[in-house]
Protein backbone atom coordinates (compact mmCIF):
# COMPACT_ATOMS: atom_id res chain seq x y z
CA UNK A 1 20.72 16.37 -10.04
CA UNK A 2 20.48 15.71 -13.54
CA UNK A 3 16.70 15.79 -15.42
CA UNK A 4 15.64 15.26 -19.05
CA UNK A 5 11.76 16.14 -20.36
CA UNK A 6 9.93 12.98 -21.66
CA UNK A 7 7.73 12.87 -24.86
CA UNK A 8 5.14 14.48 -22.61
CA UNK A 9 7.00 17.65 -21.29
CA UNK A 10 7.17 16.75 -18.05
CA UNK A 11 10.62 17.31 -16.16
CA UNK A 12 12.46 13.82 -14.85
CA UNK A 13 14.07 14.46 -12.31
CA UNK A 14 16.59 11.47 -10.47
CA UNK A 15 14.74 12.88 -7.44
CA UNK A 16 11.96 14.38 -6.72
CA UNK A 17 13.60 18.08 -6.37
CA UNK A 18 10.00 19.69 -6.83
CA UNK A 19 8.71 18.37 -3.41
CA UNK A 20 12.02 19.28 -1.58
CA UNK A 21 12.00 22.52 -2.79
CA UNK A 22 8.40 22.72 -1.38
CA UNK A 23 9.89 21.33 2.39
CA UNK A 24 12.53 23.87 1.92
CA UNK A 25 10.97 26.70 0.78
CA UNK A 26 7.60 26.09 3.26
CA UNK A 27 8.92 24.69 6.11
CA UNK A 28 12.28 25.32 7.36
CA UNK A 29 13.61 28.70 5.33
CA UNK A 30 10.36 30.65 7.50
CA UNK A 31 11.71 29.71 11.15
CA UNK A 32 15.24 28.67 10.33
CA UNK A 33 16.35 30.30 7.54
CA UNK A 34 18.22 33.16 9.39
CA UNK A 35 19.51 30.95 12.25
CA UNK A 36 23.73 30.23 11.95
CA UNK A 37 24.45 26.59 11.61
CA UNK A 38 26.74 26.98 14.81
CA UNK A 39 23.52 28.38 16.69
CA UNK A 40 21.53 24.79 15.95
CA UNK A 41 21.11 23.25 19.05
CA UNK A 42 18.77 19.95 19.60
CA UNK A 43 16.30 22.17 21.45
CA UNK A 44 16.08 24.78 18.82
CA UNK A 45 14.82 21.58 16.34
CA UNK A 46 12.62 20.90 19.04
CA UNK A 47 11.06 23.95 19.01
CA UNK A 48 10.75 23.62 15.64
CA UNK A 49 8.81 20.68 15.39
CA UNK A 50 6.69 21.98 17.96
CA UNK A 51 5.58 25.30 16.01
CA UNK A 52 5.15 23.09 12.99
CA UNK A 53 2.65 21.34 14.82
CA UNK A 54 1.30 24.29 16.46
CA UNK A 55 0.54 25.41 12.68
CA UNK A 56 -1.60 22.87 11.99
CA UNK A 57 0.64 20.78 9.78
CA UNK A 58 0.00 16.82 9.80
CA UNK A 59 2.52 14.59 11.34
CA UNK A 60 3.57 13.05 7.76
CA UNK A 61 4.16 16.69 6.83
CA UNK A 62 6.34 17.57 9.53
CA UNK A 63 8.00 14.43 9.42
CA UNK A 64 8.81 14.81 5.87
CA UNK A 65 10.17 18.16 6.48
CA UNK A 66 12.68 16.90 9.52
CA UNK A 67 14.00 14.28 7.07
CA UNK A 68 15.16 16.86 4.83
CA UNK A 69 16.89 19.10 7.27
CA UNK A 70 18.28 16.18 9.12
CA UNK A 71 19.78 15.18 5.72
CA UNK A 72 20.76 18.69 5.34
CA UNK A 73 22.59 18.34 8.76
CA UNK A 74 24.27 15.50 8.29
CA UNK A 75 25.93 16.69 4.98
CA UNK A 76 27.29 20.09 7.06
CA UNK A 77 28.27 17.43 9.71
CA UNK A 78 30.46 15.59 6.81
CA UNK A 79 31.55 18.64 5.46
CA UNK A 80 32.88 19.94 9.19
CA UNK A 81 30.65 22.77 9.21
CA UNK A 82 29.27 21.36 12.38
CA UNK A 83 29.93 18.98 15.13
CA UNK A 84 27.33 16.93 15.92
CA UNK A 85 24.13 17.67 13.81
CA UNK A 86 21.06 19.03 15.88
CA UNK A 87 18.68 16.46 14.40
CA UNK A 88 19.46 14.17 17.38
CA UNK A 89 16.98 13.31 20.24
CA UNK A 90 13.64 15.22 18.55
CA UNK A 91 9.98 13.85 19.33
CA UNK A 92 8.40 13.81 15.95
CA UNK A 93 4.69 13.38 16.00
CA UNK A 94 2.80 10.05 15.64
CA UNK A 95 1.31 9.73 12.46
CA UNK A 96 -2.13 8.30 12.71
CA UNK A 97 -2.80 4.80 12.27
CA UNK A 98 -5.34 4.03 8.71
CA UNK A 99 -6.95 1.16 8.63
CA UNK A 100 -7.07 -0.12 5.55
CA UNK A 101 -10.52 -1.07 3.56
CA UNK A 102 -10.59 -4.29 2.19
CA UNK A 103 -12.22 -4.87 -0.87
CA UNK A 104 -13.73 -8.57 -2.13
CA UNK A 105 -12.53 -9.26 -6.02
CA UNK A 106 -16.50 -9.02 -5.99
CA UNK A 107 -16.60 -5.60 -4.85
CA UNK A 108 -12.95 -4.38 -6.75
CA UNK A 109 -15.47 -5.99 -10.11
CA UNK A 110 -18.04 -3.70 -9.35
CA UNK A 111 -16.10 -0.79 -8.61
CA UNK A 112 -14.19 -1.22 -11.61
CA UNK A 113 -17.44 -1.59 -13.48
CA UNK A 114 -18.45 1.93 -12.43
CA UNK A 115 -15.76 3.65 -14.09
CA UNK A 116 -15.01 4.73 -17.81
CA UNK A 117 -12.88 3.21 -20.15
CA UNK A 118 -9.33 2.46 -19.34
CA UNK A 119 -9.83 3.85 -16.03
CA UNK A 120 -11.11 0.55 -14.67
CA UNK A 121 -8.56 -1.67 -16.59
CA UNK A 122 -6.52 0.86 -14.00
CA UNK A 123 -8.41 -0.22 -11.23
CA UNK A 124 -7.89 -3.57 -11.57
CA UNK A 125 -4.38 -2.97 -11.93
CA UNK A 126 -4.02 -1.90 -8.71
CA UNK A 127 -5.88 -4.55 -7.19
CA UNK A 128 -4.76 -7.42 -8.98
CA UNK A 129 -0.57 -6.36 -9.22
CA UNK A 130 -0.76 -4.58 -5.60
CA UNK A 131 0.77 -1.65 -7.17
CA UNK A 132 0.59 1.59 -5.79
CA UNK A 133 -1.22 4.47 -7.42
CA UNK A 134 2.18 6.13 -9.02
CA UNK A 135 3.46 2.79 -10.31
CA UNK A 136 0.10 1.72 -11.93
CA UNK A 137 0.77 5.44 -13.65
CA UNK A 138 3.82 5.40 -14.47
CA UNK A 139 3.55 1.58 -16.35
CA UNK A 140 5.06 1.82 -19.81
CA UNK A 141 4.09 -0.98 -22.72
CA UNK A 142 7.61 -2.08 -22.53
CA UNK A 143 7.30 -3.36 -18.72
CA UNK A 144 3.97 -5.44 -19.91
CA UNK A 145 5.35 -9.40 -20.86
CA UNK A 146 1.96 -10.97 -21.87
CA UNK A 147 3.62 -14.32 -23.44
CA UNK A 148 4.86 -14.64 -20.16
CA UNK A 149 2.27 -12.90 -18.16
CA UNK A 150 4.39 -10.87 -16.17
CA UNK A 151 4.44 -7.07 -15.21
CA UNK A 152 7.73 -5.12 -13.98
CA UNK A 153 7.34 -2.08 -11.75
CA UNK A 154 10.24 -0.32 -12.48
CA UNK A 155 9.30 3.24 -12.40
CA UNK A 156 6.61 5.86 -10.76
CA UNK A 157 4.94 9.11 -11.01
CA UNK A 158 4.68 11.42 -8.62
CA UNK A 159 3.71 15.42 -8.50
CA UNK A 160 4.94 18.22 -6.77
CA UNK A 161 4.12 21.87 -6.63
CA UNK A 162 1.92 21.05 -10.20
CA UNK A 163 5.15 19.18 -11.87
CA UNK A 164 5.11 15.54 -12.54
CA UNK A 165 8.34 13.24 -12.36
CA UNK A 166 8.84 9.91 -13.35
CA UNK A 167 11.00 8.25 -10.21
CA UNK A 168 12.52 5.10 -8.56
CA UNK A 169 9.97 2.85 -7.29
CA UNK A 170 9.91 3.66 -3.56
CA UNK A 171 11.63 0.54 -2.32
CA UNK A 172 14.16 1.66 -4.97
CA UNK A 173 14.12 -1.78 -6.49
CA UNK A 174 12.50 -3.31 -9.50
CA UNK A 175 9.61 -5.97 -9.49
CA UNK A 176 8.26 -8.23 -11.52
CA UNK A 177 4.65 -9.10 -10.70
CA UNK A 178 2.80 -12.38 -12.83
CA UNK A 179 -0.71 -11.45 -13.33
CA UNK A 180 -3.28 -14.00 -13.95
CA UNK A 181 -4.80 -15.25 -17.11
CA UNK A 182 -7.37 -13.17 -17.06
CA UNK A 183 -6.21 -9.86 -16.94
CA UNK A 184 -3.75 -11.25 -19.22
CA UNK A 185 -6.21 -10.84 -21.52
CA UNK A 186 -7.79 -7.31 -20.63
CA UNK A 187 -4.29 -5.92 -21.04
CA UNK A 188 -3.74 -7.63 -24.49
CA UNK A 189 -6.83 -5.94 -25.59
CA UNK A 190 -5.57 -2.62 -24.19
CA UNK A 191 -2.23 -2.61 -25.47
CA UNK A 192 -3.82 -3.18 -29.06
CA UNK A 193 -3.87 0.55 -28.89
CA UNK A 194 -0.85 2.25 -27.99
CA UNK A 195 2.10 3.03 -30.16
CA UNK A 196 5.01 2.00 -28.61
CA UNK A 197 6.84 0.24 -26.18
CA UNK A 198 7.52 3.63 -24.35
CA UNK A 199 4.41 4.97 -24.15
CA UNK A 200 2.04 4.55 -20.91
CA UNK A 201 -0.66 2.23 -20.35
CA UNK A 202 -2.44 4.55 -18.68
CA UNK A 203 -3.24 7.88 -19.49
CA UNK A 204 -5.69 10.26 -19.22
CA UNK A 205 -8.39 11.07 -21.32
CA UNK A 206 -6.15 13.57 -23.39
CA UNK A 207 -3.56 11.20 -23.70
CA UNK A 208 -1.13 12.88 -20.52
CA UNK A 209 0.07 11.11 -17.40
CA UNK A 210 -2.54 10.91 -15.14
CA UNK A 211 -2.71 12.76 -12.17
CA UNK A 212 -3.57 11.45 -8.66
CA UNK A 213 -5.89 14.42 -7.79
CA UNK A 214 -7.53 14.71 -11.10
CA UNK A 215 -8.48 10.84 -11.14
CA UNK A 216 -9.91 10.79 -7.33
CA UNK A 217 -12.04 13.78 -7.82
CA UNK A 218 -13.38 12.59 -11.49
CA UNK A 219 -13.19 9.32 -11.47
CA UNK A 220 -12.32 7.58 -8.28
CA UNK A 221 -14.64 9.41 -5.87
CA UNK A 222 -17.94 9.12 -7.58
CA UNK A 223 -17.46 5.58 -9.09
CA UNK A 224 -17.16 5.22 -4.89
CA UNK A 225 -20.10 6.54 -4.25
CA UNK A 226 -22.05 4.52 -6.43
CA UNK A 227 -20.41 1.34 -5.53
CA UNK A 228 -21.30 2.33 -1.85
CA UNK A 229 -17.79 2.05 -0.80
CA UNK A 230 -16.86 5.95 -0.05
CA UNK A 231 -13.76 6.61 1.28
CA UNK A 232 -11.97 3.55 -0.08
CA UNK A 233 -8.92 4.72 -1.54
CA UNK A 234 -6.35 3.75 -4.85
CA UNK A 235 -4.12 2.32 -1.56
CA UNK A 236 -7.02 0.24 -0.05
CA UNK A 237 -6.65 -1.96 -3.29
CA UNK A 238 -3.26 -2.38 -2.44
CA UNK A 239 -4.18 -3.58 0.88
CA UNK A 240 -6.49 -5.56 0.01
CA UNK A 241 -4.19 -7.47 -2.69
CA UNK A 242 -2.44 -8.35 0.27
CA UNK A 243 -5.16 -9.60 2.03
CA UNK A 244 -6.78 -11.98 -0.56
CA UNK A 245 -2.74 -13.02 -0.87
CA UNK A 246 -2.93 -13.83 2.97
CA UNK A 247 -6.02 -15.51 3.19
CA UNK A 248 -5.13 -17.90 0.53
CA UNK A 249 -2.30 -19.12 2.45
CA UNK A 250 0.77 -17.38 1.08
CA UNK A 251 3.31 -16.00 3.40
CA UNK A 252 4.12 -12.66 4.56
CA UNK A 253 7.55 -13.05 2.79
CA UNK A 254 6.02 -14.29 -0.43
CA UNK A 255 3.44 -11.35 -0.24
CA UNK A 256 6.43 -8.64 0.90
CA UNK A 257 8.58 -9.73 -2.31
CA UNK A 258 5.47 -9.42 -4.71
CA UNK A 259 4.57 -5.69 -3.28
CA UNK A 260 8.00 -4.63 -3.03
CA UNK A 261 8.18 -4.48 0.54
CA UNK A 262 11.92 -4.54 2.23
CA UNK A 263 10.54 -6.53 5.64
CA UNK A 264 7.44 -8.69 5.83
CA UNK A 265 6.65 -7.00 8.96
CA UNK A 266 5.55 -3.77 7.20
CA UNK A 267 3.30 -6.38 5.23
CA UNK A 268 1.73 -7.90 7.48
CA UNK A 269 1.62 -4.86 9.93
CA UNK A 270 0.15 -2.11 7.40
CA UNK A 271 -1.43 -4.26 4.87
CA UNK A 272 -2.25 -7.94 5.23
CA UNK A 273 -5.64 -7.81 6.98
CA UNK A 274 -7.91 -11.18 7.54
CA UNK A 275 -10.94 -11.22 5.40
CA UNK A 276 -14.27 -10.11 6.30
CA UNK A 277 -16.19 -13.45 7.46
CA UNK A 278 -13.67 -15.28 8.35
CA UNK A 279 -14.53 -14.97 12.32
CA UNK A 280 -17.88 -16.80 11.56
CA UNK A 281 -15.68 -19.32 9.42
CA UNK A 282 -13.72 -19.75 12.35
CA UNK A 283 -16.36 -20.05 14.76
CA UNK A 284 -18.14 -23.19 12.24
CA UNK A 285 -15.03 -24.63 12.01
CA UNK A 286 -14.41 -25.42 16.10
CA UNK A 287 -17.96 -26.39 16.21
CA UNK A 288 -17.09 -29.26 13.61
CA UNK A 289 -13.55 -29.45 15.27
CA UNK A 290 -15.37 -30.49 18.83
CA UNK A 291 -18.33 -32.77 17.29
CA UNK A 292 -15.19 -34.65 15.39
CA UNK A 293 -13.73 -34.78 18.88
CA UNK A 294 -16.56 -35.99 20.27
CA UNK A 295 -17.00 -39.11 17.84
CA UNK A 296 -13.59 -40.05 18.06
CA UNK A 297 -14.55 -40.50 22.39
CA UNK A 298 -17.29 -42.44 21.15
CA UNK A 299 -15.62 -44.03 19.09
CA UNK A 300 -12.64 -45.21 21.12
CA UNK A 301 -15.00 -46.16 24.19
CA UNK A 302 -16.80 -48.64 21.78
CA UNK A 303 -13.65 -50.26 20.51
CA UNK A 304 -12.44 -51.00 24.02
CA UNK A 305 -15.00 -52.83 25.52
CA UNK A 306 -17.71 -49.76 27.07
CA UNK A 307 -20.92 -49.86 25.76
CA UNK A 308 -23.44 -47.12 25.62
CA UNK A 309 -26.07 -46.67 29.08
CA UNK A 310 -28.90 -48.87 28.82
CA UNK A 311 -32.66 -47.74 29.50
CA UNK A 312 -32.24 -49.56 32.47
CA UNK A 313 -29.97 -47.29 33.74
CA UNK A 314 -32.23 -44.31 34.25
CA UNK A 315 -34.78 -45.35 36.82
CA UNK A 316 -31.82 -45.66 39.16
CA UNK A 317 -31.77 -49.82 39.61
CA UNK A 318 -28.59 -49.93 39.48
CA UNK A 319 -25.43 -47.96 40.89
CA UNK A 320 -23.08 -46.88 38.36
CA UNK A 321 -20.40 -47.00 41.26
């Protein structure tokens, strides 16, 4: 795989070697390493997973890690070093489901207020785009349109074993994103200072990528904190993009095109959430839904011919049958 080194030192790589190297060198050299490719059976993989687990690793962890070899495996496969890859047939762990916090504009405003310079233009980024952490990173001037105020995710940043690389988007695809007038304006005021089209929006206070771990503990996590909203993450504003997208009526296609999302269904099944509130909306509206309902009987019995009981009616004179 090829690489270069941008204007910040960092390695670009056309993948992210760093974190495979990591899988590799953590994961499947220990218990593997000195088993012959001929020797690989399905229940040896099995095993596998199941000391991985045993370890203490996290499902995404070990899941990332039998990707790899199962790539690994099919390559020998197409090479003829072995007939059929072992990766076949293995129980991988469930990864927990996360429920996604979901932020009002109000409360994205106030967190955003909380935070220094640049660092909430960031935040509001994220929330208003639906970009994820890396790609609100890895944003260069030249991907900003503000005449036509539009934003293209074409890149983002991720780090591995300390190393930063600039990457694919992970749907592999770019998109453009309009942004409304507002933030329009925010970024226009922003860009005022960088130099050129290829440098990054956002940076950190020395002027160098930002880094996801650096930015949650200094920034993220306390501007949380005082916003009362701990354990929202960078991804909850995602989610929650999603959500305001939802509730206003767009659909799940509309909403998977603008996040970069292959199939709706991982939209609406990770993402979209309703609103908080709405239940009680719902509840008001079949309250007015039934006294409408109700009128319109009234209504209808008037117009052909009924008229309403008379007072006469109640001391039982006379027989309603």
């Amino acid at each position: 795989m090829g690489s270069s080194v941008d204007a910040f030192g960092n390695t670009l790589e056309a993948q992210d070697a760093g974190a495979y190297e990591s899988l590799v060198r953590r994961l499947i050299v220990p218990r593997l390493g000195r088993t012959p490719l001929s020797d690989l059976r399905p229940m040896r993989i099995r095993e596998w997973v199941a000391d991985l687990s045993r370890d203490g690793l996290s499902p995404s962890r070990i899941r990332q890690g039998y990707r790899l070899l199962s790539q690994m495996m099919t390559t020998a496969q197409l090479d003829g070093l072995i007939v059929p890859s072992p990766c076949v047939g293995v129980r991988l762990p469930r990864l927990p489901e996360h429920e996604p916090t979901i932020l009002t504009p109000a409360e994205v405003d106030k967190l955003a207020g909380g935070m220094p310079s640049l660092y909430d233009v960031f935040t509001l980024t994220l929330a208003y785009t639906g970009a994820r952490f890396g790609e609100g990173a890895a944003l260069r001037v030249r991907y900003v349109d503000l005449d036509r105020g539009m934003v293209t995710i074409a890149a983002s940043l991720s780090e591995a074993n300390g190393h930063l690389s600039f990457q694919e988007p992970k749907s592999h695809q770019h998109r453009v994103v309009t942004i409304p007038v507002f933030f329009v304006e925010l970024l226009r005021e922003l860009l005022g200072e960088r130099p050129g089209p290829d440098a990054l929006v956002f940076t950190s206070p020395d002027g160098l990528p930002m880094r996801h771990g650096n930015v949650l503990r200094r920034v993220w996590q306390p501007a949380c904190a005082a916003a009362s909203h701990s354990g929202v993450t960078p991804h909850d504003l995602r989610a929650s993009h999603a959500s305001w997208l939802y509730d206003q009526g767009w659909s799940a296609v509309e909403i998977a095109a603008r996040l970069g999302h292959s199939k709706a269904t991982v939209t609406t099944k990770h993402y979209a959430r309703r609103m908080v509130g709405r239940d009680v909306e719902i509840a008001v509206g079949l309250d007015a839904l039934r006294a409408d309902a109700s009128s319109h009987d009234v209504a209808r019995g008037l117009h052909d011919g009924d008229s309403p009981p008379s007072d006469d009616s109640a001391d039982g004179s006379e027989s309603g049958v």
